[in-house]
Protein backbone atom coordinates (compact mmCIF):
# COMPACT_ATOMS: atom_id res chain seq x y z
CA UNK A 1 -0.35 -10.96 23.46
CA UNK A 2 -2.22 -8.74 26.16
CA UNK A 3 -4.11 -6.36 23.41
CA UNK A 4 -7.41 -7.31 22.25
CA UNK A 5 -7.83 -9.18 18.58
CA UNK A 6 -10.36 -8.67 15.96
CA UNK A 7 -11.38 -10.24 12.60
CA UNK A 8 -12.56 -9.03 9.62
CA UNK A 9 -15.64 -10.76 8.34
CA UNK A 10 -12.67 -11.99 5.55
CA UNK A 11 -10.74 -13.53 8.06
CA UNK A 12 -8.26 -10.43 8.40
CA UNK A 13 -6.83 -10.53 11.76
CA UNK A 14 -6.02 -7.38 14.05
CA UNK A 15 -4.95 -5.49 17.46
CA UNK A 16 -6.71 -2.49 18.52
CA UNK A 17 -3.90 -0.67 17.39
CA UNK A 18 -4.02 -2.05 13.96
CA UNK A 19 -7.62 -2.52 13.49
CA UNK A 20 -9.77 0.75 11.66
CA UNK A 21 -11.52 2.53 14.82
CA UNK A 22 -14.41 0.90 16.13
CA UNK A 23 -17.92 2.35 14.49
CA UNK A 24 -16.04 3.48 11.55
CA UNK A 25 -17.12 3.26 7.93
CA UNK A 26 -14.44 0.52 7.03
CA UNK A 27 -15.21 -1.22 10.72
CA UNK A 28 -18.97 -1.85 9.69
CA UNK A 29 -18.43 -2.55 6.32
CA UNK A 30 -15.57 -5.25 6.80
CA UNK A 31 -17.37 -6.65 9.67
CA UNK A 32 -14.69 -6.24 12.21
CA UNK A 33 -15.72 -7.47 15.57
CA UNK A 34 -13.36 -8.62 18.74
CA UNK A 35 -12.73 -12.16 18.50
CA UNK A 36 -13.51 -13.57 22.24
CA UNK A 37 -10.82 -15.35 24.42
CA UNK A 38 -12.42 -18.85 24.26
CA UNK A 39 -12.35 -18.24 20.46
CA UNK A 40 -8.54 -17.57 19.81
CA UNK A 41 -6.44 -19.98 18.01
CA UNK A 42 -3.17 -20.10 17.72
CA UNK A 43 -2.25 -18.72 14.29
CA UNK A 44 -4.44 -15.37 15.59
CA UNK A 45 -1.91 -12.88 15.53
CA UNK A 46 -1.95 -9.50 14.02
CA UNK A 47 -0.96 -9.03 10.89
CA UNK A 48 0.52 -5.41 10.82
CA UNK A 49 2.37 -6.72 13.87
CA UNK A 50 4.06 -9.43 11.82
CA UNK A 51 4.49 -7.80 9.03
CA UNK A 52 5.25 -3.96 9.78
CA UNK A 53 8.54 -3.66 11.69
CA UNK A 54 10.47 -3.14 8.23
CA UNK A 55 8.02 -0.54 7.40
CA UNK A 56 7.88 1.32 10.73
CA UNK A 57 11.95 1.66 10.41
CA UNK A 58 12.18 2.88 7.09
CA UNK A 59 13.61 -0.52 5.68
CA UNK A 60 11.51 -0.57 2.24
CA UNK A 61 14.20 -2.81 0.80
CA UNK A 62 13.75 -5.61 3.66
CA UNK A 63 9.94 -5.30 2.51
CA UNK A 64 10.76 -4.96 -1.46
CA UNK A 65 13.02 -8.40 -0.55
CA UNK A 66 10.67 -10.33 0.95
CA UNK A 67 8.18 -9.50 -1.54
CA UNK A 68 10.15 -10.55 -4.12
CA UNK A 69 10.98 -13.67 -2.40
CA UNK A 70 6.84 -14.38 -1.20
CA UNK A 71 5.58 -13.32 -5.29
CA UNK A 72 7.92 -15.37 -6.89
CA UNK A 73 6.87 -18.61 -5.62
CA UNK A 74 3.42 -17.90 -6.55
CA UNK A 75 1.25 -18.41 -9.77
CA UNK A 76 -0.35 -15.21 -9.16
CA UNK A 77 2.21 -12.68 -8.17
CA UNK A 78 -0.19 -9.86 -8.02
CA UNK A 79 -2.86 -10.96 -5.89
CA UNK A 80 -0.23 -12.19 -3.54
CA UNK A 81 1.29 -8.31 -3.47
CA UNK A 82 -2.28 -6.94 -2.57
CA UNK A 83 -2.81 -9.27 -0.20
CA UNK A 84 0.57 -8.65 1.48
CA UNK A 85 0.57 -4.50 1.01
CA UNK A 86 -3.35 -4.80 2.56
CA UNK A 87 -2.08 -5.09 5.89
CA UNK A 88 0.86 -2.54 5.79
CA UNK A 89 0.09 1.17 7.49
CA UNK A 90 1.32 3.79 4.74
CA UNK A 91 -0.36 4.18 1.37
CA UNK A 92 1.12 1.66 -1.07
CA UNK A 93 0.23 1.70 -4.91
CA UNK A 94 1.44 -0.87 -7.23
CA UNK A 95 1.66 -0.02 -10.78
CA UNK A 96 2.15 -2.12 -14.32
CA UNK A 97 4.75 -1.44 -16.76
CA UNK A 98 3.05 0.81 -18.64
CA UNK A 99 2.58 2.80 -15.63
CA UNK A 100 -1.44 1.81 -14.54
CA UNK A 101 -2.17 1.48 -10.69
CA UNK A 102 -3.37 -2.74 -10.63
CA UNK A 103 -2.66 -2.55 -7.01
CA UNK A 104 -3.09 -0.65 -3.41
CA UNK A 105 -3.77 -0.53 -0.27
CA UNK A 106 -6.80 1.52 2.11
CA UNK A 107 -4.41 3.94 2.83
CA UNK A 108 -3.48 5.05 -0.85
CA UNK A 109 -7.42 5.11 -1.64
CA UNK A 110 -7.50 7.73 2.14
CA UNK A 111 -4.79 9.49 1.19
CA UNK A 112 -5.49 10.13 -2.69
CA UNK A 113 -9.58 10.38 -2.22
CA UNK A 114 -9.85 7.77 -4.59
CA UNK A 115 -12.27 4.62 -4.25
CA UNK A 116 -10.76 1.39 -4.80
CA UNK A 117 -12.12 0.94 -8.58
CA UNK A 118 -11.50 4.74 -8.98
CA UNK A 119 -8.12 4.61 -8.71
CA UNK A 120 -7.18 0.76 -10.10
CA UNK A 121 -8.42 2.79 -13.55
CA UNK A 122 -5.84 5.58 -12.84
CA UNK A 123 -1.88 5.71 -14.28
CA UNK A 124 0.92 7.42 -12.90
CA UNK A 125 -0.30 10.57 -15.08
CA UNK A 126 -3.42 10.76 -13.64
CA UNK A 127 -2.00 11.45 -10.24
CA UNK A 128 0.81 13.36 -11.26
CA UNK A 129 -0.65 17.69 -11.77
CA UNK A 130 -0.69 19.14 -15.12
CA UNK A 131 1.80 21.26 -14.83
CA UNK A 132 4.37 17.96 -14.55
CA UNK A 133 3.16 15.72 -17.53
CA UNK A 134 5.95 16.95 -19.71
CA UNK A 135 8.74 14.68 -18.08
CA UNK A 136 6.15 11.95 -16.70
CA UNK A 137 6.67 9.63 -19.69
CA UNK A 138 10.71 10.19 -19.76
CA UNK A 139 10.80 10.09 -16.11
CA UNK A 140 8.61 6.37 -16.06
CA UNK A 141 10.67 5.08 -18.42
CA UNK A 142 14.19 5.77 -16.44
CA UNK A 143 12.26 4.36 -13.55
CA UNK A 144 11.45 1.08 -14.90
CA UNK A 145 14.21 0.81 -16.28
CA UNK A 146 16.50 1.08 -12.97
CA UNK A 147 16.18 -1.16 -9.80
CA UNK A 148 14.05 1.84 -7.86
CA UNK A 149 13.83 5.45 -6.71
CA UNK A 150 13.48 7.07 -3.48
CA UNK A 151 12.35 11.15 -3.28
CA UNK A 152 9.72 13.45 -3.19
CA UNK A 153 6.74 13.36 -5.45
CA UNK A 154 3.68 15.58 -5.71
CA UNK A 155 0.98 13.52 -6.00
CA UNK A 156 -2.68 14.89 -6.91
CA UNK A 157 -5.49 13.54 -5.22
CA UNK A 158 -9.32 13.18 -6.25
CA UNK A 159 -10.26 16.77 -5.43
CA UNK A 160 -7.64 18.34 -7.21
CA UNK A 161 -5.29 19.24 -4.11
CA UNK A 162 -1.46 18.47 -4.59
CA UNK A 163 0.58 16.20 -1.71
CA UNK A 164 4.06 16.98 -1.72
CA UNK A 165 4.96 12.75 -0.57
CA UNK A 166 8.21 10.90 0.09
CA UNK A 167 8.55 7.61 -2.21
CA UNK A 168 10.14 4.90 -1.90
CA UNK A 169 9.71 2.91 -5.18
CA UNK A 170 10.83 -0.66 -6.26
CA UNK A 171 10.83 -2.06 -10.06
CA UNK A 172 9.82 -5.29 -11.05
CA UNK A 173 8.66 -6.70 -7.27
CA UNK A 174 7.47 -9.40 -9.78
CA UNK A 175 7.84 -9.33 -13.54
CA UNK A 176 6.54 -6.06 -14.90
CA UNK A 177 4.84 -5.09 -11.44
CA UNK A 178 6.47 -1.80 -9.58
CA UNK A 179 5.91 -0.64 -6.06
CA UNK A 180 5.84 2.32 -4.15
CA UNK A 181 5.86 2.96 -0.46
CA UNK A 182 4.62 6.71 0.20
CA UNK A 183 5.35 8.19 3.76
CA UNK A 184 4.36 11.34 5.44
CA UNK A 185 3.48 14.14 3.13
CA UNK A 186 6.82 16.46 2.48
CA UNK A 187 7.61 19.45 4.44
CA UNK A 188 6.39 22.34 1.84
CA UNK A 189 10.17 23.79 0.23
C-alpha cells in the first residue's frame, strides 16, 4: 500500500482517506497519529479498506451476511456489531427489539447531532418527527417481524431539523438486534 497509515491511540488502523482529517476534534481526541515506515507490521492495513467495498456498491446484504456470519460465532454479538459498523463510512444505528438505538457508528452521532450516550438513550420514536408517531409502533412491529426494509425515512436530528434518508434495514443481524445502513439524505419530493 503506497498511502500513508495511522492508528488510533485504540489500535484502530487507517489510510489518509479513511482516517478523520488531521487536527480535527475526533483526530486529537482518538489520538490518531501516522504510524512510521520502520513501525508497520504486517496485519496494518486499513480497515474501511477491508471492510467497505460492499458498502461503497450498495451491497447491504453482502454486509448484513457477513455480519450475521462474524456475530454468531461470538458470545457477545453486540459488541462485535459496533466494533465491525465503527469502521464503515455511512451512519449506521443498531436498534433492540423494542426499538432502542444499543448501537452506532461516528457517522450516525454527525449526521443526527447526537453524542454517543445521547443517542444510545434514544428509540426509533425519538428520531422519527411528531407528526409520524401514529404508525411508528405498527410500522416497528411489521419491521421486526420481516427479514428487512429498504426506503426513505425522515429522520429528526438533535436540533429539531428533519433528513429525508435512504435505509437499508436488516432484522435480527443477531437475535433481537436490527440494523440499518442510512445513505445520502433523499432528494426533497
Amino acid at each position: 500500500m503506497t498511502d500513508v497509515l495511522t492508528r488510533s491511540r485504540n489500535g484502530e488502523v487507517a489510510c489518509t482517506a479513511h482516517a478523520p482529517p488531521r487536527g480535527s476534534l475526533r483526530w486529537q481526541v482518538e489520538g490518531w497519529q501516522a504510524i512510521p515506515a520502520a513501525d508497520l507490521t504486517p496485519g496494518d492495513e486499513c480497515l474501511q479498506c477491508v471492510l467497505a467495498p460492499s458498502v461503497r456498491r450498495g451491497d447491504f446484504d453482502a454486509v448484513a451476511a457477513d455480519l450475521r456470519r462474524v456475530a454468531s460465532r461470538s458470545h457477545s454479538p453486540l459488541t462485535v456489531i459496533n466494533q465491525y459498523i465503527e469502521s464503515l463510512p455511512l451512519p449506521i444505528l443498531v436498534a433492540d427489539q423494542a426499538g432502542n438505538y444499543v448501537g452506532a457508528n461516528f457517522e450516525a452521532y454527525a449526521l443526527t447531532g447526537f453524542s454517543r450516550k445521547e443517542l444510545l438513550n434514544c428509540s426509533v420514536a425519538d428520531l422519527t418527527p411528531p407528526a409520524d408517531l401514529s404508525d411508528e409502533e405498527r410500522l416497528w412491529k411489521a419491521f421486526v417481524r420481516s427479514d428487512g426494509q429498504s426506503g426513505v425515512y425522515t429522520l429528526r436530528c438533535k436540533d429539531g431539523r428533519t433528513l429525508r434518508v435512504r435505509y437499508d434495514a436488516f432484522t435480527n443481524i443477531a437475535d433481537g438486534f436490527h440494523i440499518s445502513f442510512l445513505t445520502a439524505p433523499a432528494p426533497a419530493s
